[in-house]
Protein backbone atom coordinates (compact mmCIF):
# COMPACT_ATOMS: atom_id res chain seq x y z
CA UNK A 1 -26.97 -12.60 -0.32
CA UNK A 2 -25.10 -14.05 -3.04
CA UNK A 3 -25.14 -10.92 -4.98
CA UNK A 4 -24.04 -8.49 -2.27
CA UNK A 5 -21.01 -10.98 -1.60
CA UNK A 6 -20.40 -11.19 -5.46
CA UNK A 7 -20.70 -7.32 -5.05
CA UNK A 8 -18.22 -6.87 -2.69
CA UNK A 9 -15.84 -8.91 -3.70
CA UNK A 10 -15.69 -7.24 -7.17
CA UNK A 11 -15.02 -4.34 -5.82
CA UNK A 12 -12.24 -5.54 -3.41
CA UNK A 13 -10.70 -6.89 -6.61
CA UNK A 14 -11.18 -3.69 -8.49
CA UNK A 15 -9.53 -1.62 -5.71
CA UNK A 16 -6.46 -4.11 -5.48
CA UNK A 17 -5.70 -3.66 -9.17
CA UNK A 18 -6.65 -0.05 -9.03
CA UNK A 19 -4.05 0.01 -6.64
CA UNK A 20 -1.17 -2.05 -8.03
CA UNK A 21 -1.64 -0.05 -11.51
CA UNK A 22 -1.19 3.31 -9.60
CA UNK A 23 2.32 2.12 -7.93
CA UNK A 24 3.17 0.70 -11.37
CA UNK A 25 2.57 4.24 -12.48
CA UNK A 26 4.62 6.02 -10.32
CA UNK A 27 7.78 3.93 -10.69
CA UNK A 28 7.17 4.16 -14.60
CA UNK A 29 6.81 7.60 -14.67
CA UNK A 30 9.94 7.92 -12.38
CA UNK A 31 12.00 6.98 -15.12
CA UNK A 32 13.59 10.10 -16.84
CA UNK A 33 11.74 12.17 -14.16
CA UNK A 34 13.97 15.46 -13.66
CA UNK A 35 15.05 16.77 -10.26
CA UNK A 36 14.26 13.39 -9.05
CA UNK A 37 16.83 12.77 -6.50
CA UNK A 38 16.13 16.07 -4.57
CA UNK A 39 12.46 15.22 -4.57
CA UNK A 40 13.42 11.81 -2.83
CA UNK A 41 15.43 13.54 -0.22
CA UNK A 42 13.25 15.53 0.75
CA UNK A 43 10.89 12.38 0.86
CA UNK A 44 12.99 10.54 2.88
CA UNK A 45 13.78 14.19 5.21
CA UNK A 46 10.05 13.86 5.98
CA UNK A 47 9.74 9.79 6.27
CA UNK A 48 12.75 10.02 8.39
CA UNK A 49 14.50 13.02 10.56
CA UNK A 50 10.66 14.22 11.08
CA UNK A 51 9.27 11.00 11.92
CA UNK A 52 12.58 10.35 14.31
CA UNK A 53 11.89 11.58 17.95
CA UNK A 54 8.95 9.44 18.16
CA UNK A 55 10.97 6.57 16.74
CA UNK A 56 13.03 7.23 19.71
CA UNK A 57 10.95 7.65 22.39
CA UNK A 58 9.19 4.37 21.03
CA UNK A 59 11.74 1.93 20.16
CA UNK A 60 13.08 2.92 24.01
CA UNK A 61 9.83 2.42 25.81
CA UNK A 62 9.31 -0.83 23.69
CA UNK A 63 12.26 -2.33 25.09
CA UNK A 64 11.65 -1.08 28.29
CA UNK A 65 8.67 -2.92 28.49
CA UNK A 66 9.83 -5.98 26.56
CA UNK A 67 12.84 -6.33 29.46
CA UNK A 68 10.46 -5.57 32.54
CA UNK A 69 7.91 -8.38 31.23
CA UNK A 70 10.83 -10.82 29.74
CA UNK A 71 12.66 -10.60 33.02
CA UNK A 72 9.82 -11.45 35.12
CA UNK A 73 8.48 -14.48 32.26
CA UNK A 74 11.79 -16.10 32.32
CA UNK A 75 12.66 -15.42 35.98
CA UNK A 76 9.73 -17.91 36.36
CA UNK A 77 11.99 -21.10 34.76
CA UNK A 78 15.34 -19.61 36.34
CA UNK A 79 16.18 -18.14 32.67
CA UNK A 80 16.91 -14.67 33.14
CA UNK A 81 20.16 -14.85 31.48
CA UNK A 82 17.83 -15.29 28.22
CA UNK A 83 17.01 -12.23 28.43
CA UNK A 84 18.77 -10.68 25.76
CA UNK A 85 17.80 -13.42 23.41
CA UNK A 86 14.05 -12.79 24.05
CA UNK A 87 14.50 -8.70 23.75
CA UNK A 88 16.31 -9.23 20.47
CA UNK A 89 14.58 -11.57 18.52
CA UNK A 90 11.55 -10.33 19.61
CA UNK A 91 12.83 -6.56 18.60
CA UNK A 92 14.68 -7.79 15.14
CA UNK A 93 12.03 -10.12 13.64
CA UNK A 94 8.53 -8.70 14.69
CA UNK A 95 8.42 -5.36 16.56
CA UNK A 96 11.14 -3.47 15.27
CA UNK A 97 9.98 -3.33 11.22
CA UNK A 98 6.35 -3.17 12.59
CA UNK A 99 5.92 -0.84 15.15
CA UNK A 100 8.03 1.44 13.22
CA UNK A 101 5.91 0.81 10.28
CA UNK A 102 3.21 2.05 12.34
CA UNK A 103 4.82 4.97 13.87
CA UNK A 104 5.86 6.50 10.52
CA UNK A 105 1.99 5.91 8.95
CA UNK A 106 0.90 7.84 11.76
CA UNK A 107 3.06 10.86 11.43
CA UNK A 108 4.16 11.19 7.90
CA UNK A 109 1.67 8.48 5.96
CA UNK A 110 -1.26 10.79 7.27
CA UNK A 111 0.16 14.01 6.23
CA UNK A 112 1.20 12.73 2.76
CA UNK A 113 -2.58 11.46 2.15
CA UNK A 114 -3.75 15.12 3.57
CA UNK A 115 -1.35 16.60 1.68
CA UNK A 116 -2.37 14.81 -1.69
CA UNK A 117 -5.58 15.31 -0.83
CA UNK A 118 -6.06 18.94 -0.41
CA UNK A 119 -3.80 19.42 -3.53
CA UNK A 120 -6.48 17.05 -4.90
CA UNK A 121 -9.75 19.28 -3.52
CA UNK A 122 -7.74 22.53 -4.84
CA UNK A 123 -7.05 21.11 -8.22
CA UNK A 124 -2.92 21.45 -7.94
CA UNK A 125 -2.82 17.92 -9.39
CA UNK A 126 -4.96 18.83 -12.39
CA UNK A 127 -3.23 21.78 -13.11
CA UNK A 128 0.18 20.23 -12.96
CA UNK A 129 -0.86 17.51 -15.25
CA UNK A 130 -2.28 20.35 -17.46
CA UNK A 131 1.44 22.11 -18.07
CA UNK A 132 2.32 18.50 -19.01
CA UNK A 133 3.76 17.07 -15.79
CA UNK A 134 3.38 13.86 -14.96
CA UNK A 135 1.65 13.76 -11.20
CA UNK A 136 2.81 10.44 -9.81
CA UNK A 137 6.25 11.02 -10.91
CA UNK A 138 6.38 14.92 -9.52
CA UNK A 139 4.29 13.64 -6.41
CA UNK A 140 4.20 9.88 -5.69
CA UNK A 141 7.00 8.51 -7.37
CA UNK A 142 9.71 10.11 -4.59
CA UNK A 143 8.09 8.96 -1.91
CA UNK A 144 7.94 5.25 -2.90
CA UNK A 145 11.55 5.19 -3.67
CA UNK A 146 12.56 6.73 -0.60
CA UNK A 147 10.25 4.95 1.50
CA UNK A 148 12.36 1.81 0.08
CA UNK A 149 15.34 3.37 1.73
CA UNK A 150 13.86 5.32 5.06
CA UNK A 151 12.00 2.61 6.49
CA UNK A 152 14.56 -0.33 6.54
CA UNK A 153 16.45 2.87 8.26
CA UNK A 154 13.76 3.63 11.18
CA UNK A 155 13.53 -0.17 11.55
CA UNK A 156 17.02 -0.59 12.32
CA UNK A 157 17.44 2.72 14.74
CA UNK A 158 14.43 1.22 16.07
CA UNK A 159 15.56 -1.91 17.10
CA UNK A 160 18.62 -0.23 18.63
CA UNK A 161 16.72 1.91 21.35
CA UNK A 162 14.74 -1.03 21.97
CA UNK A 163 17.68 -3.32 22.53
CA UNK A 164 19.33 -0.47 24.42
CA UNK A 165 16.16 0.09 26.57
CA UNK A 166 15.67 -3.56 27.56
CA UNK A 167 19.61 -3.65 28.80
CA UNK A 168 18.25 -0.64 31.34
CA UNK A 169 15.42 -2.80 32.50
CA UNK A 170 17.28 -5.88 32.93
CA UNK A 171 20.63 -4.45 34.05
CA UNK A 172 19.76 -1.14 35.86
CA UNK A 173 16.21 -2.01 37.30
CA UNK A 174 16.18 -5.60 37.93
CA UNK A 175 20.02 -6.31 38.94
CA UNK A 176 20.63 -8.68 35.70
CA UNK A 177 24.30 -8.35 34.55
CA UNK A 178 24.64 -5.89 31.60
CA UNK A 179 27.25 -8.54 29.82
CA UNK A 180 25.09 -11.38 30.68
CA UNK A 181 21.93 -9.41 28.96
CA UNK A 182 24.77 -8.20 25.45
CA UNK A 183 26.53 -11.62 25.35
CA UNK A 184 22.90 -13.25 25.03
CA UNK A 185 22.01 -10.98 22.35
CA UNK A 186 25.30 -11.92 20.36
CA UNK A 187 24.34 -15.28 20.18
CA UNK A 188 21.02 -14.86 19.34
CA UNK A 189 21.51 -12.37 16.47
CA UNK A 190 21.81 -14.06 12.99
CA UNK A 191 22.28 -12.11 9.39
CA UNK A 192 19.07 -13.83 8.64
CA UNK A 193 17.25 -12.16 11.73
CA UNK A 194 18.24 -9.25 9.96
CA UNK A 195 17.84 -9.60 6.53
CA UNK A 196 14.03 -10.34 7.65
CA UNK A 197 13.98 -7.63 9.30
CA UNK A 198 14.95 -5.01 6.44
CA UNK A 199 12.92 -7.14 4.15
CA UNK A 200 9.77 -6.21 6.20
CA UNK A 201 10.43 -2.92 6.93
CA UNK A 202 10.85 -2.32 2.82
CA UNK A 203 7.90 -3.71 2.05
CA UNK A 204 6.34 -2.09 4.41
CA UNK A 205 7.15 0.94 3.57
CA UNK A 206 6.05 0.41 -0.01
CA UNK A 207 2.72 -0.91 1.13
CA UNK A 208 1.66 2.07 3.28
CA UNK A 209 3.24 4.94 1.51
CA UNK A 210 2.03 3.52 -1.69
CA UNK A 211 -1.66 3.65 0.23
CA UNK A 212 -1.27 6.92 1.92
CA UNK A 213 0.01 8.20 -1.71
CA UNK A 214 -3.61 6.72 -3.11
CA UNK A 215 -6.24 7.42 -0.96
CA UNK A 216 -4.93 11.43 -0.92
CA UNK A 217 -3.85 11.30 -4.60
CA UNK A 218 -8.04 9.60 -4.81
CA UNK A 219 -9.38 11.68 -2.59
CA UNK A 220 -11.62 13.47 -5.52
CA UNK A 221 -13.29 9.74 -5.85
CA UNK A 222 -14.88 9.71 -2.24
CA UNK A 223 -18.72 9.27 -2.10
CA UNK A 224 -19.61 9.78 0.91
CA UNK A 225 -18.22 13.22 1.45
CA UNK A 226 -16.57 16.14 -0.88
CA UNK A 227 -14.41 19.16 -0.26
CA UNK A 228 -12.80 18.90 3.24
CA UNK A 229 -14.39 15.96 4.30
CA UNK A 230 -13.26 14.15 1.41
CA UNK A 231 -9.68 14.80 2.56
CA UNK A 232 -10.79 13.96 6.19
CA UNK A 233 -11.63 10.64 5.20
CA UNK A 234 -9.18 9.64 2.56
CA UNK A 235 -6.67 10.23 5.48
CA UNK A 236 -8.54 8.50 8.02
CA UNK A 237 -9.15 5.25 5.33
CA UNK A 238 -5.24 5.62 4.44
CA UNK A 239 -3.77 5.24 7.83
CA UNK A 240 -6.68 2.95 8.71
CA UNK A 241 -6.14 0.49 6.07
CA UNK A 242 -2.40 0.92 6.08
CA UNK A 243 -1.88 0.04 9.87
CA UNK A 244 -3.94 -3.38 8.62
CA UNK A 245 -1.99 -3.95 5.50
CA UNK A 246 1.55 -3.75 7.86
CA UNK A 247 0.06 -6.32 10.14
CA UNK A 248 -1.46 -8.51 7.55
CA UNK A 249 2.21 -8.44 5.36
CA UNK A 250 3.87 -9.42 8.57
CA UNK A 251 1.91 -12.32 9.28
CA UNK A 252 2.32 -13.18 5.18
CA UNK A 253 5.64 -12.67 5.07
CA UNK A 254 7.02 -14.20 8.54
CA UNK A 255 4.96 -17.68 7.53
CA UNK A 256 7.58 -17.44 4.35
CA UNK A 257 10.44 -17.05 5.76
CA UNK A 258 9.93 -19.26 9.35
C-alpha cells in the first residue's frame, strides 16, 4: 500500500513540475519570438469573439437565475431590496471569473488541446522544430499571453449580462424596482470586488490554457491509446483536469484574499 501511494504521489509531483517547466518554456521562448503579436491576436480572436455568444447567453441566464432564486431567498426576511447586492457580489467575486473560466475551456481549451494534438499525431510539431523553430513559442507561447488578457475580458462582459439579467428577474418578472435593484449594486460594488475578480479570471486563464496547451502539445506521451485516440483523450484529460484546476484555484485563491 505504501508503495502504490509513494507511487502515485511521485508521479503527481513529476507531472506538476513537468508542467510548470513547459509554461516556463513558452514564456522564455516568447522572448525575441517574431510575428508574435499577430499570433496573440489571433489567440485572443479565438479565446474571445469565438468563445463570445455562449458567454452571452450564459452570463444572462446566470443572472436570471441568480435574481429568480435571490428574490425569493431574501423575500423570506423582507430583504428584497438586497437584491442587487446578492446578484453582484455573487456575479463579481465567484461566478463571473469561474463560470467563464469554464465556458471558454469548453469551447476553445478543447480545440487548442485537439488542435495540438493532431499536429502532435501528424508530426507538424517535429517538423517545425526540425527547420529550427521553436514550438512553444510558434504554438503555446501566444496563447498564454493572450489568455492573460482575454479572460479577465470574458469575466468582466460576463458579469455584465449577469448583472443585467438579474435586473430583468427582479424588476420585470417579480415587480422589484429597477433603481432599487442598480442603487443596491452601487453600494455593494468595491474596486477590490473587482480587482479579485480580474485576478481570478487571469490566473485562470493561465492555468487552463497552459493545460489545454500540454496535454495536446503531450499528446504523443499517452499510454493508453495512440493515433486518434491519443488526441481523444489528451482533450478529454485537458478540459477534465482544467475545469478542476479553475475550481480548486478559486477556492485557493478566495481563502487569500477573504
Amino acid at each position: 500500500m505504501l508503495r502504490i501511494v509513494g507511487r502515485h504521489t511521485l508521479s503527481i509531483v513529476h507531472a506538476l513540475g513537468d508542467f510548470a517547466l513547459f509554461i516556463g518554456r513558452s514564456f522564455r521562448a516568447s522572448v525575441g519570438s517574431r510575428k508574435l503579436g499577430r499570433r496573440i491576436v489571433r489567440a485572443g480572436f479565438e479565446q474571445g469573439a469565438r468563445c463570445l455568444p455562449v458567454i452571452l447567453i450564459v452570463g444572462t441566464f446566470t443572472g436570471l437565475v441568480l435574481g429568480l432564486q435571490g428574490y425569493y431567498v431574501l423575500n423570506k426576511f423582507g430583504s428584497e431590496g438586497l437584491l442587487g447586492t446578492l446578484v453582484s457580489l455573487s456575479l463579481i467575486r465567484e461566478m463571473g471569473p469561474v463560470l467563464a473560466a469554464l465556458m471558454i475551456v469548453g469551447q476553445a481549451g478543447s480545440a487548442l488541446a485537439a488542435e495540438l494534438g493532431i499536429q502532435r499525431n501528424s508530426e507538424q510539431i517535429a517538423a517545425l522544430e526540425t527547420m529550427g523553430v521553436s514550438s512553444h513559442a510558434f504554438l503555446v507561447a501566444p496563447r498564454l499571453i493572450a489568455s492573460l488578457l482575454v479572460y479577465p475580458m470574458q469575466a468582466a462582459l460576463f458579469v455584465t449580462v449577469g448583472l443585467v439579467g438579474g435586473s430583468l428577474s427582479g424588476s420585470v418578472l417579480l415587480g422589484l424596482e429597477s433603481g432599487t435593484y442598480w442603487s443596491a449594486v452601487e453600494r455593494a460594488v468595491e474596486s477590490q470586488d473587482v480587482r479579485e475578480c480580474f485576478a481570478k479570471a487571469a490566473v485562470f486563464g493561465l492555468l487552463t490554457i497552459g493545460l489545454c496547451a500540454y496535454h495536446g502539445f503531450n499528446a504523443h506521451r499517452c499510454r493508453s491509446a495512440t493515433g486518434a485516440q491519443a488526441v481523444s483523450a489528451s482533450t478529454t484529460r485537458a478540459v477534465v483536469q482544467s475545469c478542476i484546476i479553475v475550481l480548486a484555484a478559486d477556492y485557493v485563491i478566495t481563502s487569500f484574499l477573504v
